[in-house]
C-alpha atoms as a PDB file:
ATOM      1  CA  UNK A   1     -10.916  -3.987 -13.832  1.00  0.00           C
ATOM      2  CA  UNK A   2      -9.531  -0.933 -11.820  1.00  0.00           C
ATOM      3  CA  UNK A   3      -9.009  -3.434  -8.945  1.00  0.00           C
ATOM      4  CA  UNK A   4      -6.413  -4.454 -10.425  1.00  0.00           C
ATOM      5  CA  UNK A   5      -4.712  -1.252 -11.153  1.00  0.00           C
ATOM      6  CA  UNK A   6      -4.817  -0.674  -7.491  1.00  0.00           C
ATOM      7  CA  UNK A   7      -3.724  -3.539  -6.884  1.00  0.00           C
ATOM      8  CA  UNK A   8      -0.532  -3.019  -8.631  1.00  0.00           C
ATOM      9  CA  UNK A   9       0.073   0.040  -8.192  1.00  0.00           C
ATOM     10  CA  UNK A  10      -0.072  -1.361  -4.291  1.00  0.00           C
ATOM     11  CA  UNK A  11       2.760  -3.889  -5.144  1.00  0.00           C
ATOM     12  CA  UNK A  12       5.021  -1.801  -6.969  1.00  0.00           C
ATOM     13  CA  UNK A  13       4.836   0.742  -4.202  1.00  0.00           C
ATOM     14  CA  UNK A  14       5.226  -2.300  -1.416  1.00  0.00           C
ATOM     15  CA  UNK A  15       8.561  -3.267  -3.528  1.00  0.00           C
ATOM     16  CA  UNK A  16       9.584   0.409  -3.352  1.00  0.00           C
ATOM     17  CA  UNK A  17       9.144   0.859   0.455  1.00  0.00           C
ATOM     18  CA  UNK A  18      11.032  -2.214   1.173  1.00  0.00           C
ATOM     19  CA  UNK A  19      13.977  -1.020  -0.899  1.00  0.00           C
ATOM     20  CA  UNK A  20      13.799   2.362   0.370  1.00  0.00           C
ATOM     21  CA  UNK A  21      13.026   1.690   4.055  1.00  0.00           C
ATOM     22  CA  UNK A  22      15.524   0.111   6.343  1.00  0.00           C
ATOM     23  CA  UNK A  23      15.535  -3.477   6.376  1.00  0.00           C
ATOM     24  CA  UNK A  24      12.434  -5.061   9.171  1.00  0.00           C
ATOM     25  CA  UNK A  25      13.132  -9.014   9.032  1.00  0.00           C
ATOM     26  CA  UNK A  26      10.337  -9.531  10.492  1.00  0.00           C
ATOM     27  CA  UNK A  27       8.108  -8.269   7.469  1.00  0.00           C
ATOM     28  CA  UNK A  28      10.292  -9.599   5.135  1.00  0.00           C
ATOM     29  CA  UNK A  29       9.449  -8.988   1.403  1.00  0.00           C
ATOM     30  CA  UNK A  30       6.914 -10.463   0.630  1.00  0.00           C
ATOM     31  CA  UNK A  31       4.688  -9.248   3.913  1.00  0.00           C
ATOM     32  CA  UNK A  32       5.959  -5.498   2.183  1.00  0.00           C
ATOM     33  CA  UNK A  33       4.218  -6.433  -1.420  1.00  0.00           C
ATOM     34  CA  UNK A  34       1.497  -8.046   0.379  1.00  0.00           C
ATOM     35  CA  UNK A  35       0.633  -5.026   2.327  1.00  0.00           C
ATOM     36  CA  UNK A  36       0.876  -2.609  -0.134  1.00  0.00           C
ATOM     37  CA  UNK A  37      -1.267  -4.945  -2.155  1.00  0.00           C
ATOM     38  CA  UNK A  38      -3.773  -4.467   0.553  1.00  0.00           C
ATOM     39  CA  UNK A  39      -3.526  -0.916   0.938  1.00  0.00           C
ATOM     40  CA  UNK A  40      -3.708  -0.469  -2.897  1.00  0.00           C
ATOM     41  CA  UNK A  41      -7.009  -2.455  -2.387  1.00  0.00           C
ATOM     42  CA  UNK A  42      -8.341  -0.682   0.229  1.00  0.00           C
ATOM     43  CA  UNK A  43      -6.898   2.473  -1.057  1.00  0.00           C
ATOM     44  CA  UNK A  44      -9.030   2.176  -4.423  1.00  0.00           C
ATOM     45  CA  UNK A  45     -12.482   1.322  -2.982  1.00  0.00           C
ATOM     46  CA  UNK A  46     -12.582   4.105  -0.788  1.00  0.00           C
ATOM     47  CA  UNK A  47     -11.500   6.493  -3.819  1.00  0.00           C
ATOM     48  CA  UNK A  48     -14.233   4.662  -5.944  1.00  0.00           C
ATOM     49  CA  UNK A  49     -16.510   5.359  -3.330  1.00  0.00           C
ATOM     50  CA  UNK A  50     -15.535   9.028  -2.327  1.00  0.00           C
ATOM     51  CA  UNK A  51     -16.248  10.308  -6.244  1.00  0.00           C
ATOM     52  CA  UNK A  52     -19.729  10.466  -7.047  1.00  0.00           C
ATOM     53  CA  UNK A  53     -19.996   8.223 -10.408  1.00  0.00           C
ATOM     54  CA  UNK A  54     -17.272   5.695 -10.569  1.00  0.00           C
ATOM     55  CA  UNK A  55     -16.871   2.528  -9.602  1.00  0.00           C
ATOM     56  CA  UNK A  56     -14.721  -0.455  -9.633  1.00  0.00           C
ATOM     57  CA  UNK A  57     -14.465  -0.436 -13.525  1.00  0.00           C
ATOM     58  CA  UNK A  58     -12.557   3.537 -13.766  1.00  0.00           C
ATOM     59  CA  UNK A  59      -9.249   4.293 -12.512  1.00  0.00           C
ATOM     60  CA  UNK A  60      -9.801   7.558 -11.379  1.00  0.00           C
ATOM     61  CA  UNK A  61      -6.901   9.808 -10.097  1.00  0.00           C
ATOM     62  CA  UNK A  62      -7.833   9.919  -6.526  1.00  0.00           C
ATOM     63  CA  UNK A  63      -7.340   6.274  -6.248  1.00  0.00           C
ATOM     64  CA  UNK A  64      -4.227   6.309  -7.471  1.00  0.00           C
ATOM     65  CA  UNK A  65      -2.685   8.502  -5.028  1.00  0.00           C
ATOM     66  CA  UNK A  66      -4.986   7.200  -2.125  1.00  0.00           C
ATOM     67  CA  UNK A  67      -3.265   3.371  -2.886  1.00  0.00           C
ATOM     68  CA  UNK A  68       0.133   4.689  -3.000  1.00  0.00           C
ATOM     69  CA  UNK A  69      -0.397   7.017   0.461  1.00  0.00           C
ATOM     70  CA  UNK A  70      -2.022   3.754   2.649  1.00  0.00           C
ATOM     71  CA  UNK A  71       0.276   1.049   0.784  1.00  0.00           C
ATOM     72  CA  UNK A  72       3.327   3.690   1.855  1.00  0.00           C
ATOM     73  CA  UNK A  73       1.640   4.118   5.249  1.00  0.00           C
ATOM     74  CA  UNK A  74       1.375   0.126   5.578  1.00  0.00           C
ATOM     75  CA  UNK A  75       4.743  -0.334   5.051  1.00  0.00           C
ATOM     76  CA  UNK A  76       5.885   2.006   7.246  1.00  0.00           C
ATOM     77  CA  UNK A  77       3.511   1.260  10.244  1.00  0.00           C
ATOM     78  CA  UNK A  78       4.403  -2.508   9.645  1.00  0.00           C
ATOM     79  CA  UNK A  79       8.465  -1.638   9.657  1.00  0.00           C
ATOM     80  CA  UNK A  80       7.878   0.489  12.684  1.00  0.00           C
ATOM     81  CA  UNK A  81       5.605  -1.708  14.648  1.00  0.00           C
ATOM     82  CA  UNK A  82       7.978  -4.499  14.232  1.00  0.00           C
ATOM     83  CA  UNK A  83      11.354  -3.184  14.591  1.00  0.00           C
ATOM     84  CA  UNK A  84      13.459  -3.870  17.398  1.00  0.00           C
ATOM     85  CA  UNK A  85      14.303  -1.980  19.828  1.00  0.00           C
ATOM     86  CA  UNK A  86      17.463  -1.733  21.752  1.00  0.00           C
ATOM     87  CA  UNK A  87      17.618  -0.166  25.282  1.00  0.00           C
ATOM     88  CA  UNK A  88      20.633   0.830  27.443  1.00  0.00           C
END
Protein backbone atom coordinates (compact mmCIF):
# COMPACT_ATOMS: atom_id res chain seq x y z
CA UNK A 1 0.00 0.00 0.00
CA UNK A 2 3.02 2.45 0.42
CA UNK A 3 3.07 2.58 -3.42
CA UNK A 4 0.62 4.57 -3.29
CA UNK A 5 1.82 7.01 -0.79
CA UNK A 6 4.69 7.54 -3.08
CA UNK A 7 2.81 7.83 -5.57
CA UNK A 8 1.06 10.79 -4.27
CA UNK A 9 3.26 12.30 -2.61
CA UNK A 10 4.95 12.25 -6.40
CA UNK A 11 1.81 14.10 -7.77
CA UNK A 12 1.35 16.62 -5.27
CA UNK A 13 4.99 17.53 -5.58
CA UNK A 14 4.65 17.37 -9.70
CA UNK A 15 1.60 19.99 -9.15
CA UNK A 16 3.92 22.05 -6.93
CA UNK A 17 6.90 22.24 -9.37
CA UNK A 18 4.72 23.23 -12.16
CA UNK A 19 3.28 26.11 -10.15
CA UNK A 20 6.49 27.08 -8.80
CA UNK A 21 8.72 26.62 -11.87
CA UNK A 22 8.43 28.82 -14.88
CA UNK A 23 5.99 27.80 -17.31
CA UNK A 24 7.69 24.75 -20.09
CA UNK A 25 4.69 24.26 -22.72
CA UNK A 26 6.14 21.64 -23.84
CA UNK A 27 5.65 19.50 -20.53
CA UNK A 28 2.53 20.90 -19.94
CA UNK A 29 0.71 19.81 -16.70
CA UNK A 30 -0.06 16.88 -16.86
CA UNK A 31 3.62 15.53 -18.22
CA UNK A 32 4.65 17.60 -14.57
CA UNK A 33 2.12 15.22 -12.36
CA UNK A 34 3.03 12.40 -14.48
CA UNK A 35 6.65 12.70 -13.79
CA UNK A 36 6.59 13.31 -10.39
CA UNK A 37 4.28 10.35 -10.24
CA UNK A 38 7.15 8.45 -11.64
CA UNK A 39 9.76 9.76 -9.57
CA UNK A 40 7.56 9.23 -6.44
CA UNK A 41 7.52 5.59 -7.79
CA UNK A 42 10.88 5.17 -8.38
CA UNK A 43 11.75 7.29 -5.48
CA UNK A 44 9.93 4.75 -2.98
CA UNK A 45 11.33 1.41 -4.24
CA UNK A 46 14.73 2.39 -3.98
CA UNK A 47 14.02 3.73 -0.27
CA UNK A 48 12.16 0.34 0.36
CA UNK A 49 15.05 -1.29 -0.85
CA UNK A 50 17.94 0.82 0.77
CA UNK A 51 16.41 0.02 4.58
CA UNK A 52 17.02 -3.34 5.64
CA UNK A 53 13.32 -4.67 6.64
CA UNK A 54 10.68 -2.83 4.77
CA UNK A 55 9.04 -3.24 1.89
CA UNK A 56 6.34 -2.06 -0.31
CA UNK A 57 3.68 -2.31 2.53
CA UNK A 58 5.67 0.62 5.17
CA UNK A 59 6.05 4.14 4.40
CA UNK A 60 9.20 4.70 5.82
CA UNK A 61 10.73 8.26 6.08
CA UNK A 62 13.47 7.86 3.63
CA UNK A 63 11.01 7.31 0.93
CA UNK A 64 9.30 10.12 1.52
CA UNK A 65 11.97 12.52 1.03
CA UNK A 66 13.70 10.33 -1.73
CA UNK A 67 10.06 10.76 -3.92
CA UNK A 68 9.88 14.35 -3.31
CA UNK A 69 13.94 14.96 -4.24
CA UNK A 70 13.65 12.75 -7.86
CA UNK A 71 9.88 13.92 -8.55
CA UNK A 72 11.49 17.71 -7.89
CA UNK A 73 14.55 16.66 -9.91
CA UNK A 74 12.12 15.30 -12.80
CA UNK A 75 10.45 18.30 -13.08
CA UNK A 76 13.18 20.33 -13.25
CA UNK A 77 15.37 18.24 -15.70
CA UNK A 78 12.13 17.92 -17.88
CA UNK A 79 11.53 22.03 -17.73
CA UNK A 80 15.18 22.47 -18.47
CA UNK A 81 15.66 19.93 -21.14
CA UNK A 82 12.77 21.32 -22.96
CA UNK A 83 12.91 24.95 -22.70
CA UNK A 84 13.69 27.10 -25.45
CA UNK A 85 16.35 28.76 -26.05
CA UNK A 86 16.87 32.07 -27.64
CA UNK A 87 20.25 33.11 -29.19
CA UNK A 88 21.48 36.53 -30.43
Amino acid sequence: MSIFAYIVMGIIVGVIARTALPPAPQVGFWGSVLLGAAGGIVAGLIGSAVVPGTGLTVVHPLGLVLAVLLSTALNTGANIVTRRRRFG
